[in-house]
C-alpha atoms as a PDB file:
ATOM      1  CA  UNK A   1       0.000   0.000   0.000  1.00  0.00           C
ATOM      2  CA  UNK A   2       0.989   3.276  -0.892  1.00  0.00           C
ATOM      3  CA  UNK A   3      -1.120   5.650   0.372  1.00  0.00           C
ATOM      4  CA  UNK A   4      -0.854   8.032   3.770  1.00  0.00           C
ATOM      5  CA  UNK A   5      -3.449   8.744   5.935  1.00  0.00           C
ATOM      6  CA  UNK A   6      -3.470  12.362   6.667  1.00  0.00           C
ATOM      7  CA  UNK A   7      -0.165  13.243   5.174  1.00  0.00           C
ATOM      8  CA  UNK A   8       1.575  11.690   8.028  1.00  0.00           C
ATOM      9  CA  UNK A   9       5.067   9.546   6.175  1.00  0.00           C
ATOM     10  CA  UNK A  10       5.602   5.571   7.287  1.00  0.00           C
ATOM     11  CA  UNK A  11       2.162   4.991   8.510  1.00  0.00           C
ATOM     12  CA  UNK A  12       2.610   1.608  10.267  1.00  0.00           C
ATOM     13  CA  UNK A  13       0.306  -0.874  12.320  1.00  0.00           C
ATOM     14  CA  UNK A  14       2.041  -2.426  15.032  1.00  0.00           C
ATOM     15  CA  UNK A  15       0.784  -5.451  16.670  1.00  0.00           C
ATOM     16  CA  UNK A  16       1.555  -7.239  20.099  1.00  0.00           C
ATOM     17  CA  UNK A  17      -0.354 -10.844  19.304  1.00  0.00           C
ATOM     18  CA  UNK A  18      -1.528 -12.818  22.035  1.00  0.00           C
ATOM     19  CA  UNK A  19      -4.932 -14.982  21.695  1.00  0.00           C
ATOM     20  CA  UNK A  20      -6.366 -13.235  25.081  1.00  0.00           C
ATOM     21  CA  UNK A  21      -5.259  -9.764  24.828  1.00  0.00           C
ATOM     22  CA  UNK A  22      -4.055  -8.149  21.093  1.00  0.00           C
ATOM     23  CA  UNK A  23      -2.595  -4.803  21.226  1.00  0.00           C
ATOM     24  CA  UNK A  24      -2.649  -2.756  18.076  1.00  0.00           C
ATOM     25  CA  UNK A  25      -1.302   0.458  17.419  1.00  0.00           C
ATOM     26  CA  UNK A  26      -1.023   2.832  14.247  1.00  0.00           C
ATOM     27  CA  UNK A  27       2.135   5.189  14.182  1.00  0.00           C
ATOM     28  CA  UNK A  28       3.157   7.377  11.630  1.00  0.00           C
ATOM     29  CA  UNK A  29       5.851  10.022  11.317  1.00  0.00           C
ATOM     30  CA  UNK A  30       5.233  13.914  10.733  1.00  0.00           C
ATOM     31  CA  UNK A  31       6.326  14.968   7.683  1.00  0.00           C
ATOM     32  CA  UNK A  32       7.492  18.429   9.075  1.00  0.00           C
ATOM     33  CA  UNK A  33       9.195  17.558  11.911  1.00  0.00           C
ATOM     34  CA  UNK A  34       9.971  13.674  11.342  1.00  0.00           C
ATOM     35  CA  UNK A  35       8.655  12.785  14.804  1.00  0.00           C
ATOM     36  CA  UNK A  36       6.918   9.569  15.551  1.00  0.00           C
ATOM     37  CA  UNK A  37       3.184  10.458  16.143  1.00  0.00           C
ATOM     38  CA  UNK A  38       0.265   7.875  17.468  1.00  0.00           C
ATOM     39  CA  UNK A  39      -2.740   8.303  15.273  1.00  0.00           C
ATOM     40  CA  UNK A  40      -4.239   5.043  17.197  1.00  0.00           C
ATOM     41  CA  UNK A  41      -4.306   2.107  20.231  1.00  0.00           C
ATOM     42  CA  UNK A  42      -6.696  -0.580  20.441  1.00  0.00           C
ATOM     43  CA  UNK A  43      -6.877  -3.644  22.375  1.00  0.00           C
ATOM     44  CA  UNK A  44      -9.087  -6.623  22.869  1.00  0.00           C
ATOM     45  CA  UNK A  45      -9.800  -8.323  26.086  1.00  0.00           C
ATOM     46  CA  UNK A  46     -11.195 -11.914  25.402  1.00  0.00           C
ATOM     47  CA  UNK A  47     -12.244 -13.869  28.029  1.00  0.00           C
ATOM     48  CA  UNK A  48     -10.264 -16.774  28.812  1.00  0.00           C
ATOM     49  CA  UNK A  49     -13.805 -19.423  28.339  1.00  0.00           C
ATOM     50  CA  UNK A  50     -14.250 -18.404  25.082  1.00  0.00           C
ATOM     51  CA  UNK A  51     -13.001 -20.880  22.319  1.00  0.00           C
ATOM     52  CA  UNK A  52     -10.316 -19.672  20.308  1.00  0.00           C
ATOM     53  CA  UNK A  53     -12.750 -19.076  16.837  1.00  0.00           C
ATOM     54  CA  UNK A  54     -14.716 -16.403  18.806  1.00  0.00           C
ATOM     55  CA  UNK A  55     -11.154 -14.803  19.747  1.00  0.00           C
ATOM     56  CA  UNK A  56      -9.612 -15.005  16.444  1.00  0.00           C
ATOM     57  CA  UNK A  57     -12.697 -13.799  14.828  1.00  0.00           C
ATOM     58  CA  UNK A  58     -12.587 -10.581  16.699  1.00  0.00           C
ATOM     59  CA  UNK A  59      -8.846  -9.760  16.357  1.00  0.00           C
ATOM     60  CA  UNK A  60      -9.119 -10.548  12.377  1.00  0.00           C
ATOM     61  CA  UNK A  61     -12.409  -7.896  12.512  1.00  0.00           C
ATOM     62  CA  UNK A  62     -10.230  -5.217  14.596  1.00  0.00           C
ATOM     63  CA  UNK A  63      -7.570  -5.882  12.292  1.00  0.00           C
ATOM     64  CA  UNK A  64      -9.688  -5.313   9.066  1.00  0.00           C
ATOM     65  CA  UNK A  65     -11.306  -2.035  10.783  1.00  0.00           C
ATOM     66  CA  UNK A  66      -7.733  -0.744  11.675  1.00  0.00           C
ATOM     67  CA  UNK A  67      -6.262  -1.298   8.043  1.00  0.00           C
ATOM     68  CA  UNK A  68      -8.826  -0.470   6.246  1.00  0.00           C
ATOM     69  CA  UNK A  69      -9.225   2.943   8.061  1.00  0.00           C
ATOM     70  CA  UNK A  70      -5.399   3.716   7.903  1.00  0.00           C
ATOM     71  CA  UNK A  71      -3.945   1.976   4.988  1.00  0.00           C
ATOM     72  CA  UNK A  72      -0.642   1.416   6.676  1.00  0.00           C
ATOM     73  CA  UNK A  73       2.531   0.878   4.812  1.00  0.00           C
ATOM     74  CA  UNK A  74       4.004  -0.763   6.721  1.00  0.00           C
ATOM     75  CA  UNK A  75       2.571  -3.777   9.029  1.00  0.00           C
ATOM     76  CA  UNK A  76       4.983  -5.587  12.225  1.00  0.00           C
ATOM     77  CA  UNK A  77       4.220  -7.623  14.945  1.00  0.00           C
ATOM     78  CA  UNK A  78       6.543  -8.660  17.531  1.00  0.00           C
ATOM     79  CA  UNK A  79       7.832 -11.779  16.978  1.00  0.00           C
ATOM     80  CA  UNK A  80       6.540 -14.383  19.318  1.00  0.00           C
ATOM     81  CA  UNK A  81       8.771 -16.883  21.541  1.00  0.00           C
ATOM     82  CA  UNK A  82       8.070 -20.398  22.166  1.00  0.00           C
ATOM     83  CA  UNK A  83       7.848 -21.439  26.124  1.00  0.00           C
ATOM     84  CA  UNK A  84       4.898 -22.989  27.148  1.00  0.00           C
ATOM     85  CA  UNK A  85       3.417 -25.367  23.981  1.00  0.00           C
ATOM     86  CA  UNK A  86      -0.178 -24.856  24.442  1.00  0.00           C
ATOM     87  CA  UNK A  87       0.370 -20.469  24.324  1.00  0.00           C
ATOM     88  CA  UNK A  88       2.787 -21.488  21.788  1.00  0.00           C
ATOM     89  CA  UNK A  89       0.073 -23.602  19.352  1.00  0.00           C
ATOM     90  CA  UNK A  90      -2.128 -20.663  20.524  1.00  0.00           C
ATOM     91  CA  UNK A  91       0.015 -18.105  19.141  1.00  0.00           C
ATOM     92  CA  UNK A  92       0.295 -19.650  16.452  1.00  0.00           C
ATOM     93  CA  UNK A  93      -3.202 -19.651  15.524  1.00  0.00           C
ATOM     94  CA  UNK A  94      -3.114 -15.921  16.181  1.00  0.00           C
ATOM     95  CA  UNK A  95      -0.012 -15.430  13.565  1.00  0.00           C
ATOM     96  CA  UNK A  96      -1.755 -16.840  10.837  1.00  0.00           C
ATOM     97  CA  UNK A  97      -5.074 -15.695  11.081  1.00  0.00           C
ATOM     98  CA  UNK A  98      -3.391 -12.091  10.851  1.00  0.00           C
ATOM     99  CA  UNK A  99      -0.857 -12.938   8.446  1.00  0.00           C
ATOM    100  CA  UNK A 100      -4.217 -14.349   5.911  1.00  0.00           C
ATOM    101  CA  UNK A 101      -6.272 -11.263   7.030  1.00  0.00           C
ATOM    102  CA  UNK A 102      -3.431  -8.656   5.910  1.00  0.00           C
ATOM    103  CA  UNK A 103      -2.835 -10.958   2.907  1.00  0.00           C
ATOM    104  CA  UNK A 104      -6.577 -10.937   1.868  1.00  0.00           C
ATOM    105  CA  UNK A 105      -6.587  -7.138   2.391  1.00  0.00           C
ATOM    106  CA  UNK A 106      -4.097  -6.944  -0.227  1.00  0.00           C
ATOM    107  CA  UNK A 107       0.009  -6.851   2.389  1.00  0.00           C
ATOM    108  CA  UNK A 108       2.301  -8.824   1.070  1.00  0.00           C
ATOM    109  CA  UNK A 109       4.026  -9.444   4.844  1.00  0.00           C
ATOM    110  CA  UNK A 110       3.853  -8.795   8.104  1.00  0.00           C
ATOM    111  CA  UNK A 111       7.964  -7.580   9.017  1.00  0.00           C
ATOM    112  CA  UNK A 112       8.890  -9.267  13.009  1.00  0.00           C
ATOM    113  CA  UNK A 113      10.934  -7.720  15.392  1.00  0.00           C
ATOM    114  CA  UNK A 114      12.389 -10.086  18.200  1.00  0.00           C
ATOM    115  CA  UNK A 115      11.201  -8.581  21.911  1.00  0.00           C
ATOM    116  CA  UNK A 116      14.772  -7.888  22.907  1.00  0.00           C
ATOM    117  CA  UNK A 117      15.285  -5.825  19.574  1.00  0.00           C
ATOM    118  CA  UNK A 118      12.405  -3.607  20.499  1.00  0.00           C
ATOM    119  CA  UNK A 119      13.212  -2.728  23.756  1.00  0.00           C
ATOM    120  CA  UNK A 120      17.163  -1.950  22.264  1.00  0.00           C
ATOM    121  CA  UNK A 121      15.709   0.213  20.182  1.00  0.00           C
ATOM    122  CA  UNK A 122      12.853   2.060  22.618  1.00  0.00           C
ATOM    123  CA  UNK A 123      15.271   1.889  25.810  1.00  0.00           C
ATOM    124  CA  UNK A 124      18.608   1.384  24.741  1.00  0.00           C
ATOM    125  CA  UNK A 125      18.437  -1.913  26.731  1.00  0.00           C
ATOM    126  CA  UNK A 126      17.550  -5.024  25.234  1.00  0.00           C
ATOM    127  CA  UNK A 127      16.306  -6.414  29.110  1.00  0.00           C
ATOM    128  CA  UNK A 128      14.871  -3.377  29.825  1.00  0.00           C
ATOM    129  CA  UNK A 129      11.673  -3.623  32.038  1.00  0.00           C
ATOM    130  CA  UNK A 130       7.758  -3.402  30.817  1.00  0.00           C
ATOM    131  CA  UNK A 131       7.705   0.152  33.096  1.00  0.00           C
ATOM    132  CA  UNK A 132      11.152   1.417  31.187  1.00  0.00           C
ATOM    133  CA  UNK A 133       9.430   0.527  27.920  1.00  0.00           C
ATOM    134  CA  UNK A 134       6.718   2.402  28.888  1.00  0.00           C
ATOM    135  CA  UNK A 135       8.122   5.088  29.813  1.00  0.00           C
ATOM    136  CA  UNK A 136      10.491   5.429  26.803  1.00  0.00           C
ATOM    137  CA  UNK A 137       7.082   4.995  24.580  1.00  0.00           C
ATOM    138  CA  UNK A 138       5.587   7.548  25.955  1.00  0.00           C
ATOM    139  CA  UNK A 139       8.382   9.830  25.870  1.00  0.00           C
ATOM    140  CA  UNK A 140       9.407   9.182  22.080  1.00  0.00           C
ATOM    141  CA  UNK A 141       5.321   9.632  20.867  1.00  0.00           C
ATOM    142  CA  UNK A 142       5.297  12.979  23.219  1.00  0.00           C
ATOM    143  CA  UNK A 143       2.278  11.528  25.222  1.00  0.00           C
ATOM    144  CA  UNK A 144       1.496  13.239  28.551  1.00  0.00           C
ATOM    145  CA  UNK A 145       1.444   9.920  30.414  1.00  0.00           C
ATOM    146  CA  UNK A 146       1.149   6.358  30.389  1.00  0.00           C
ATOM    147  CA  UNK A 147      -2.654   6.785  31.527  1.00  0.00           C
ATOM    148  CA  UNK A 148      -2.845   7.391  27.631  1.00  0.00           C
ATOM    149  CA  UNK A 149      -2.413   3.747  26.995  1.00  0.00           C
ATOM    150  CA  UNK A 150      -4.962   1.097  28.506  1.00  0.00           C
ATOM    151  CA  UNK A 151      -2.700  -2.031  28.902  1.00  0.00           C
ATOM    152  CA  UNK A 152       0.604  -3.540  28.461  1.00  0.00           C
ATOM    153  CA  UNK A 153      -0.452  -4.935  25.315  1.00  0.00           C
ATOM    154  CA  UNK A 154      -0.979  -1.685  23.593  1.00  0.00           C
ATOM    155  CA  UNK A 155       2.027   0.187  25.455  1.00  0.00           C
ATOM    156  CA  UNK A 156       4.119  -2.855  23.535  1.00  0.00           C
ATOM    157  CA  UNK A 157       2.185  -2.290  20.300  1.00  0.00           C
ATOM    158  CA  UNK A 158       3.415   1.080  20.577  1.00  0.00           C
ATOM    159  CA  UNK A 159       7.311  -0.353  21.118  1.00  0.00           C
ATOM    160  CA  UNK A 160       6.985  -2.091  18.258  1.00  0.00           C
ATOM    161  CA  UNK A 161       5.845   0.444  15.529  1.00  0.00           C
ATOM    162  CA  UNK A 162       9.086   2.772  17.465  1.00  0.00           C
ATOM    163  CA  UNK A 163      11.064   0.036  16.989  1.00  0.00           C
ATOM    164  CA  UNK A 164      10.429  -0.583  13.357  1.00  0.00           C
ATOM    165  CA  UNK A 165      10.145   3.231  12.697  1.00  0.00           C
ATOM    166  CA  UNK A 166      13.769   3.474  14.094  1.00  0.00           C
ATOM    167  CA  UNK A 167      15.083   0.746  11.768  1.00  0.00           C
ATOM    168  CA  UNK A 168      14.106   1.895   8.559  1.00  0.00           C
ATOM    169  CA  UNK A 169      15.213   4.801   9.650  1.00  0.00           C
ATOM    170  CA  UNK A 170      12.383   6.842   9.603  1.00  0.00           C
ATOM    171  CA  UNK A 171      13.092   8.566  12.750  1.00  0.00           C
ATOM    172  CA  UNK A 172      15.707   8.810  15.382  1.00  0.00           C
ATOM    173  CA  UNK A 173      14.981   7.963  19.062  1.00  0.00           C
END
């Protein structure tokens, strides 16, 4: 996709995947200053006695609304670890119902970024903690505080799209 949304340069959806609790956000980069911006942050909340169809359904809907309202150019997740096997095989499910999603809506790929590698590039420390990442993120998008954000999920969603601005070197954090 080529298009901006507003103007903005390198719009890009960031997602934080998990089957119980996505975290998307939209970030883009103003073309006067070349500052990251946040345009959007959503989340979902799914009950954990839901089955996972009713879960994946709604992150595949939020996912539709979100790209078909911003046309991103650029879409990134962070890339998901394998721990536990059942939240693994969950994940999973998660990856590829977004990865067919963007790919029906026309995205070639969905770019990863390993956990550590986003909070290198948000923090300066690849260990850093979920309260230093938050911090930086709100920080680097100029947000008054981290009230902005509703969860963990979507303060990480926001980590991502700064990480991936930061590597194509769209801004500097």
């Amino acid at each position: 996709m080529t298009n901006s949304y507003n103007g903005f340069k390198h719009v890009t959806l960031a997602m934080d995947l998990s089957l119980n609790g996505p975290g998307f956000a939209v970030l883009a980069v103003e073309p006067t200053s070349n500052k990251p911006i946040i345009l959007d942050v959503r989340s979902l909340v799914l009950t954990r006695h839901k089955t996972h169809g009713p879960k994946l359904q709604a992150t595949t809907e939020l996912l539709k609304d979100l790209l078909a309202t911003y046309e991103p150019q650029h879409l990134v997740r962070e890339k998901g670890f394998s721990r536990f096997p059942a939240t693994t095989q969950s994940l999973f499910k998660v990856v590829g119902a977004t990865e067919l999603t963007a790919y029906n809506e026309g995205y070639e790929a969905i770019t990863e970024i390993a956990p550590t590698s986003v909070k290198k590039a948000v923090t300066g420390n690849g260990k850093a903690s979920k309260e230093d990442v938050a911090s930086s993120v709100v920080k680097h998008l100029q947000i008054k505080d981290s009230a902005y954000f509703a969860n963990d999920d979507e303060t990480d969603a926001a980590a991502v799209g700064l990480a991936y601005l930061k590597s194509i070197k769209a801004v500097r954090l």
